[in-house]
Every structure is written in structure tokens, then in C-alpha cells.
Protein backbone atom coordinates (compact mmCIF):
# COMPACT_ATOMS: atom_id res chain seq x y z
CA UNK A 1 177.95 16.86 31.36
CA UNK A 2 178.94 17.58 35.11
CA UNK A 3 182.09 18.46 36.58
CA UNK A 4 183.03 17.86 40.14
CA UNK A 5 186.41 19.67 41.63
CA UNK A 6 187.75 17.26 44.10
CA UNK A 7 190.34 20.21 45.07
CA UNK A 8 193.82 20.71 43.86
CA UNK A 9 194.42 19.65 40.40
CA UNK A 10 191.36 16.67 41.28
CA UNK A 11 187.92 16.30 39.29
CA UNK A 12 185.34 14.12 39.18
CA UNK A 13 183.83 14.16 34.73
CA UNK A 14 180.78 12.62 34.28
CA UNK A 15 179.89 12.98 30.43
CA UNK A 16 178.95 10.28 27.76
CA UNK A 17 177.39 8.29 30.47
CA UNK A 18 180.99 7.49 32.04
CA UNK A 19 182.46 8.61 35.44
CA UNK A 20 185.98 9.66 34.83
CA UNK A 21 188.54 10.25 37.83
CA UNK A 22 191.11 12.82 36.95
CA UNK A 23 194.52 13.57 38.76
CA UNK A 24 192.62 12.12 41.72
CA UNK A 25 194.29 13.25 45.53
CA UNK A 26 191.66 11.81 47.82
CA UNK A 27 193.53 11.09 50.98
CA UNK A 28 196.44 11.29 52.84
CA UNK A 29 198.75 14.49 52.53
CA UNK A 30 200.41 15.95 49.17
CA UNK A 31 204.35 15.28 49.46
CA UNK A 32 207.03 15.51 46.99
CA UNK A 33 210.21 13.31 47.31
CA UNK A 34 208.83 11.98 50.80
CA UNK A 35 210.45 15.84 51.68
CA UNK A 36 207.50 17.14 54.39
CA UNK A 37 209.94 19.86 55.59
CA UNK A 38 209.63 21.52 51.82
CA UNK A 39 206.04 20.95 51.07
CA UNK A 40 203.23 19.54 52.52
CA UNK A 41 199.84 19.95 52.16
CA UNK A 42 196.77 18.41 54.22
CA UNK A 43 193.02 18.20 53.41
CA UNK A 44 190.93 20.22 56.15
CA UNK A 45 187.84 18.17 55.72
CA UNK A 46 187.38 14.41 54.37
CA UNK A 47 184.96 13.26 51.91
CA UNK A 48 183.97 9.68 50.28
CA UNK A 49 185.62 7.99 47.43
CA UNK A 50 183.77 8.68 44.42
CA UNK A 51 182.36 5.39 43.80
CA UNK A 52 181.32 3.42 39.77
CA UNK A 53 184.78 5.11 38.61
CA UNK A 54 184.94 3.98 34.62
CA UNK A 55 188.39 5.39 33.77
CA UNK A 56 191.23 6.99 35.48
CA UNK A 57 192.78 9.70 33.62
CA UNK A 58 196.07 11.41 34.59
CA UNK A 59 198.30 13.87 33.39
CA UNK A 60 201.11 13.64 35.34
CA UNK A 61 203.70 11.59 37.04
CA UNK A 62 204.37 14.20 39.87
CA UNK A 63 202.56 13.31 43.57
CA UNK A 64 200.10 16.20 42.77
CA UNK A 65 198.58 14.72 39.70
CA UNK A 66 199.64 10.79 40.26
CA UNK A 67 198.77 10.77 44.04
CA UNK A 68 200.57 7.62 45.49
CA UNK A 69 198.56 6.64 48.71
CA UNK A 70 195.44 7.70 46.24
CA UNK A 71 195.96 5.24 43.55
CA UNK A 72 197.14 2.56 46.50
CA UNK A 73 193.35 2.47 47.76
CA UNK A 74 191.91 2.92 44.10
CA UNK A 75 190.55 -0.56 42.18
CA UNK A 76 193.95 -1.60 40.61
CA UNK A 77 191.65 -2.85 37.72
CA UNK A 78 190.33 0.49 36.63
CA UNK A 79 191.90 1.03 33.58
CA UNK A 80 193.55 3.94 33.14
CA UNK A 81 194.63 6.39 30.40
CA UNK A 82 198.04 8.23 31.47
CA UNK A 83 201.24 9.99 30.64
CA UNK A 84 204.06 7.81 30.17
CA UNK A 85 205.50 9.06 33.91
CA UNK A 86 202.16 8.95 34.96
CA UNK A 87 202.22 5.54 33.83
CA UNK A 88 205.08 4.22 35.19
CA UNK A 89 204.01 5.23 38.99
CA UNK A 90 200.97 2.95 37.93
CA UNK A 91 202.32 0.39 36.76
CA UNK A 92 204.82 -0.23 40.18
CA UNK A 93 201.72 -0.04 42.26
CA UNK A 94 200.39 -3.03 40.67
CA UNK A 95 197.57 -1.50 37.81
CA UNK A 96 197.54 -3.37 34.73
CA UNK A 97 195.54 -1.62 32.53
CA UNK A 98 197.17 1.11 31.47
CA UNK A 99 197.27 3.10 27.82
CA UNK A 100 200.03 5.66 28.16
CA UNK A 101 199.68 8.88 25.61
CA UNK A 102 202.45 10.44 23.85
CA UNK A 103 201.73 14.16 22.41
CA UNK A 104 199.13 14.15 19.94
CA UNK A 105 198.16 10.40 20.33
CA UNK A 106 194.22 9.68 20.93
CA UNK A 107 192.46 7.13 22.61
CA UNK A 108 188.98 5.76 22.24
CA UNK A 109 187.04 4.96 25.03
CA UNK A 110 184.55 2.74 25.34
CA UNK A 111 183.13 4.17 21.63
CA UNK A 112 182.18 7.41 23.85
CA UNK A 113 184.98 9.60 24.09
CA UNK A 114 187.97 10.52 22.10
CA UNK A 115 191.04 11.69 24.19
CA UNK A 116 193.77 13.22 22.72
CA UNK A 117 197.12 14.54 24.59
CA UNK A 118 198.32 17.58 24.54
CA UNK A 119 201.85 19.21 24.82
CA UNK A 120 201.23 20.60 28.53
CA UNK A 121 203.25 21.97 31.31
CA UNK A 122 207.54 21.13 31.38
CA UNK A 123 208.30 19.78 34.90
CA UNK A 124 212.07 19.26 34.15
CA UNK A 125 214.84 19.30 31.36
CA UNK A 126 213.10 18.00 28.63
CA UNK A 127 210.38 16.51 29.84
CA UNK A 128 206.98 18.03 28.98
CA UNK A 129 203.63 16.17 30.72
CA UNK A 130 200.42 15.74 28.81
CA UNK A 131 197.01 18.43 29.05
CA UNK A 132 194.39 16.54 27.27
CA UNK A 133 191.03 17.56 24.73
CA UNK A 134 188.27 14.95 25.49
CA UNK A 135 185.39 14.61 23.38
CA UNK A 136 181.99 13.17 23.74
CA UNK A 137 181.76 11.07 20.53
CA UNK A 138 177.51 11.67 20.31
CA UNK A 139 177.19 15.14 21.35
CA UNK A 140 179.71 18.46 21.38
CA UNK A 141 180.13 17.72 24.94
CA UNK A 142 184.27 18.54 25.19
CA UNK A 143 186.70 19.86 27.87
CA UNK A 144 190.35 20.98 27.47
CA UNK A 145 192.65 20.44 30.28
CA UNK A 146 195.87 21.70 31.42
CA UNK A 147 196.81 21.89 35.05
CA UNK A 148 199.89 24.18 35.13
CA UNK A 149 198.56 26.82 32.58
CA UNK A 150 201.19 26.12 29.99
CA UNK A 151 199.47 25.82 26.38
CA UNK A 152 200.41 24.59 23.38
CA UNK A 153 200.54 26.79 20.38
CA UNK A 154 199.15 23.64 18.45
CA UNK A 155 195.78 23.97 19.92
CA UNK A 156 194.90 27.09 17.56
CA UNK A 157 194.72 24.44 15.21
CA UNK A 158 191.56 22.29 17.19
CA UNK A 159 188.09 22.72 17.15
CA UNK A 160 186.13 24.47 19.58
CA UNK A 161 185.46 23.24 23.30
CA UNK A 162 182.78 24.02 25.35
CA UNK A 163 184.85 23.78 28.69
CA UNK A 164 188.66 24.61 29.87
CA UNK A 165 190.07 23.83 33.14
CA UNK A 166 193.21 25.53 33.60
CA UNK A 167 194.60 27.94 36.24
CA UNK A 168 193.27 31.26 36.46
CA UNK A 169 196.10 32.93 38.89
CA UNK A 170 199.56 33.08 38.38
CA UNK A 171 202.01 31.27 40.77
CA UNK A 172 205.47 31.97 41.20
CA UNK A 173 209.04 31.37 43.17
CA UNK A 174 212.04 33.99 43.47
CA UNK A 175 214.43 34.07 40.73
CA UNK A 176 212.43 30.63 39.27
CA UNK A 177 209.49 32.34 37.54
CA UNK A 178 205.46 31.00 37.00
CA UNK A 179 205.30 27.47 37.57
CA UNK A 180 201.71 27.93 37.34
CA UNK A 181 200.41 30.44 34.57
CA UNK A 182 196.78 31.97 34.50
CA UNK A 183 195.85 35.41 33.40
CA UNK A 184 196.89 36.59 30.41
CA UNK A 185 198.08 32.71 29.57
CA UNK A 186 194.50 31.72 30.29
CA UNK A 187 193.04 34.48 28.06
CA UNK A 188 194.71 33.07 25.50
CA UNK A 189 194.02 29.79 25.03
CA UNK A 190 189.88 30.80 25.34
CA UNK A 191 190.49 32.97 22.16
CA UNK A 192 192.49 30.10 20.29
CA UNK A 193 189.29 27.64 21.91
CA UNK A 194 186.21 30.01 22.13
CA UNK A 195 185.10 28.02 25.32
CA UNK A 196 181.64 28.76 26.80
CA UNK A 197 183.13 28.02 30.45
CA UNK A 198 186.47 28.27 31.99
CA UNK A 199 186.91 26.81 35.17
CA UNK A 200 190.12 27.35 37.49
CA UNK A 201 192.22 24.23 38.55
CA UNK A 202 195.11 24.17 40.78
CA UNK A 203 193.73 26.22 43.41
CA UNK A 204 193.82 25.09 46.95
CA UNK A 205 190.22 25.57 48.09
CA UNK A 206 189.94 23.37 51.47
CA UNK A 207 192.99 22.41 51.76
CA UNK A 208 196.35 23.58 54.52
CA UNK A 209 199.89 23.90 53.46
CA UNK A 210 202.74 23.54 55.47
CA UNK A 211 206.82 23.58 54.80
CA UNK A 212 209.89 25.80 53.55
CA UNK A 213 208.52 25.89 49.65
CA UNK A 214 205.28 27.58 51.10
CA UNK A 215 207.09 30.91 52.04
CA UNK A 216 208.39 31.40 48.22
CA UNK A 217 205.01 30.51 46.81
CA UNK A 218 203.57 34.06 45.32
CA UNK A 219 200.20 34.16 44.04
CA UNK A 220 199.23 36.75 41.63
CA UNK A 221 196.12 37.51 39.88
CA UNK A 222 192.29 36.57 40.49
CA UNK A 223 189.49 35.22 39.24
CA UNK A 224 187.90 39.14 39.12
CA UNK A 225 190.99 40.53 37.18
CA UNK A 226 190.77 37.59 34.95
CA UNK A 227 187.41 38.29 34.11
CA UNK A 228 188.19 42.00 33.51
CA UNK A 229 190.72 40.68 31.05
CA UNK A 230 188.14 38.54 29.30
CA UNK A 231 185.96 41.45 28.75
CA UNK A 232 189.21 43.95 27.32
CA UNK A 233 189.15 41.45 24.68
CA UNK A 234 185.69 40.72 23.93
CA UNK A 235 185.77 37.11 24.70
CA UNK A 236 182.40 35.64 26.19
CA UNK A 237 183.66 32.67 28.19
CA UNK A 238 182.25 32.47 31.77
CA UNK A 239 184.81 31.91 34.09
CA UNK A 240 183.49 30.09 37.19
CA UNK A 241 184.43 30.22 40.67
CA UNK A 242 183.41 26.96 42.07
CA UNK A 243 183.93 25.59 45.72
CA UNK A 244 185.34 22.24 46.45
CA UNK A 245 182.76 19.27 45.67
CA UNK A 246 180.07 21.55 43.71
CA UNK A 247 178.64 20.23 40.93
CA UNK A 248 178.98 22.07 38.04
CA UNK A 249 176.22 21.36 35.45
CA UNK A 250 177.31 22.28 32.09
């Protein structure tokens, strides 16, 4: 298995023989709402399209995680296995194979992986996005994924994984709270999943932000303090620090 972070909440999965795009932003800037005066964020350096894509996999509706002028330039055939938000961006740009997942539904791809959704992070009243386990059918190849750090109690209740992606810092606005949650929210889900590796998502590695949101934006935490809270509780996961477009070979 190797695991590519495009930057952002963006990865390139290549296990069970398949290439697998997830929460792809590949060009073009990061806006919510078409509001550039409250956030906007730009890629510092360009890189190709990952090219023999077998599945797109998304967690989200939001821009960050269902990138419009992305998934414009994408193959409309790729299938795709989405969020029911998620979903419906895809399905006005024109995609037609799409399998939207509620909570708890799996999927079967190809024969070679098994992906299941999640409960994941709440991005307004009463609506709660997906994280997904995905599962190499031959081998104990497996990955849990949850972009905003919010974890469902339910997964105490799943079989091991060998990999998380998650965030490892905590992010938060004035009088709002965490909208993303790492740390001690991170620690937790490695002792309900006894990963070997945790890798951090979310970050913004080579990439510029710009806009009125950016001055409430407080990060807290590290990767260094998370690892000292790792060791506190005995809990041998390796957290990895990777840089944008590494391979990771796990």
C-alpha cells in the first residue's frame, strides 16, 4: 500500500492494485460560497494530475473535500463513491456514476476493497458528513479516514487498521470552538483502532491563504506534542510527518 498527500484534505491510495483519488483539490484556488474576501487559499507550486485514477472517493460536499473546478477537469466517467452532498455536487457537474453512502453502508469495489462510511465531522445543523474504513479484501491492508478529527464512538466496535489519516493539531475560531480536532481527539481513536501509522490530514503544507476567516483561524498543538501524548499512554502508533507529494510506503 502507498499513500500520496496531495495537500489539504487530498490523497492519492494506491492499495489492492487500484489508484484511488480522495477529496482531490488539484487546481485552481479553495473558495467557499464564491466568498474570496473570507477565505481563500492558493497552491504555491503546481503539479500533474494523477493519471489511471480507478475510483474517486469523497467525503464531503464542502469545496475543500468536493473541489468544483477539480472534479470539472476530472474524467466525468470515473465512478465515484461519495456522501450524499458530496454526491449531489457530482451529479450537477455531469458524473454519472455515482454510489452515495449513508452511515454505516459499505460498498464493494471491484471485489478488492470494502468501504464502509463512517459518522464523521457535523458541518451544519444536522448534517453529519461521512469518514470512511477501507479494506483490502486479500490482505489486512486498511486505512481509517476522517478529515475534521471528529470520531465516532461506534468505531470501538471495528477491527483493527493499520493506517489513520486524521488531523493531528487542533484548529479553532473565537467564541465557535475546534472545527478541526487533533490531539487528544486523535489519541483516541488510535487506542479504540491500534493503528501502526497515523498520518496528519488537513494541514496546509504548500499551500497560501488569504481573506478575513484567516485572522480567526488558531492552530494549536503539533505533531511533537502529539507524539508525547502517544507515549503518556503507551500507544505504539507512528505518527508521520510527511511533506506534500511523498510517498508513503506502508
Amino acid at each position: 500500500m502507498q499513500l500520496t498527500w496531495l495537500d489539504s484534505n487530498s490523497w492519492l491510495i494506491e492499495m489492492a492494485g487500484l489508484r484511488i483519488l480522495l477529496d482531490p483539490w488539484l487546481v485552481g484556488s479553495l473558495i467557499f460560497g464564491n466568498l474570496s474576501w473570507v477565505f481563500e487559499g492558493k497552491k504555491r507550486t503546481s503539479h500533474p494530475i494523477p493519471e489511471s485514477i480507478d475510483l474517486l472517493l469523497l467525503s464531503q460536499g464542502l469545496e475543500d473535500h468536493a473541489h468544483p473546478p477539480t472534479l470539472k477537469i476530472l474524467d466525468h466517467n470515473l465512478p465515484i463513491v461519495a456522501s450524499e452532498n458530496a454526491a449531489k455536487v457530482c451529479q450537477s457537474l455531469g458524473y454519472s456514476q455515482i454510489h452515495s453512502l449513508k452511515h454505516n453502508e459499505t460498498y464493494i469495489f471491484q471485489d478488492k476493497i470494502q468501504i464502509e462510511a463512517i459518522a464523521g465531522s457535523p458541518v451544519g445543523p444536522g448534517l453529519v458528513e461521512n469518514g470512511y474504513i477501507i479494506r483490502d479484501l486479500q490482505s489486512d491492508d486498511s486505512i481509517y479516514y476522517e478529515p475534521h478529527g471528529f470520531h465516532s464512538a461506534n468505531l470501538q466496535r471495528q477491527k483493527r487498521v493499520k493506517v489513520i489519516i486524521t488531523p493531528l493539531t487542533n484548529i479553532k475560531i473565537p467564541f465557535i470552538g475546534s472545527v478541526i480536532k487533533g490531539q487528544e481527539n486523535a489519541v483516541e481513536v488510535c487506542r479504540w483502532l491500534q493503528p501502526e501509522y497515523i498520518l496528519s490530514t488537513a494541514a496546509g503544507g504548500d499551500l497560501e491563504f488569504q481573506g478575513f476567516l484567516t485572522k480567526l483561524l488558531k492552530e494549536e498543538g503539533s505533531i511533537e506534542l502529539f507524539r508525547d501524548l502517544l507515549t503518556k499512554e503507551n500507544i505504539k502508533t507512528n505518527a508521520i510527518d510527511l511533506q506534500p507529494w511523498t510517498v508513503f510506503n506502508v
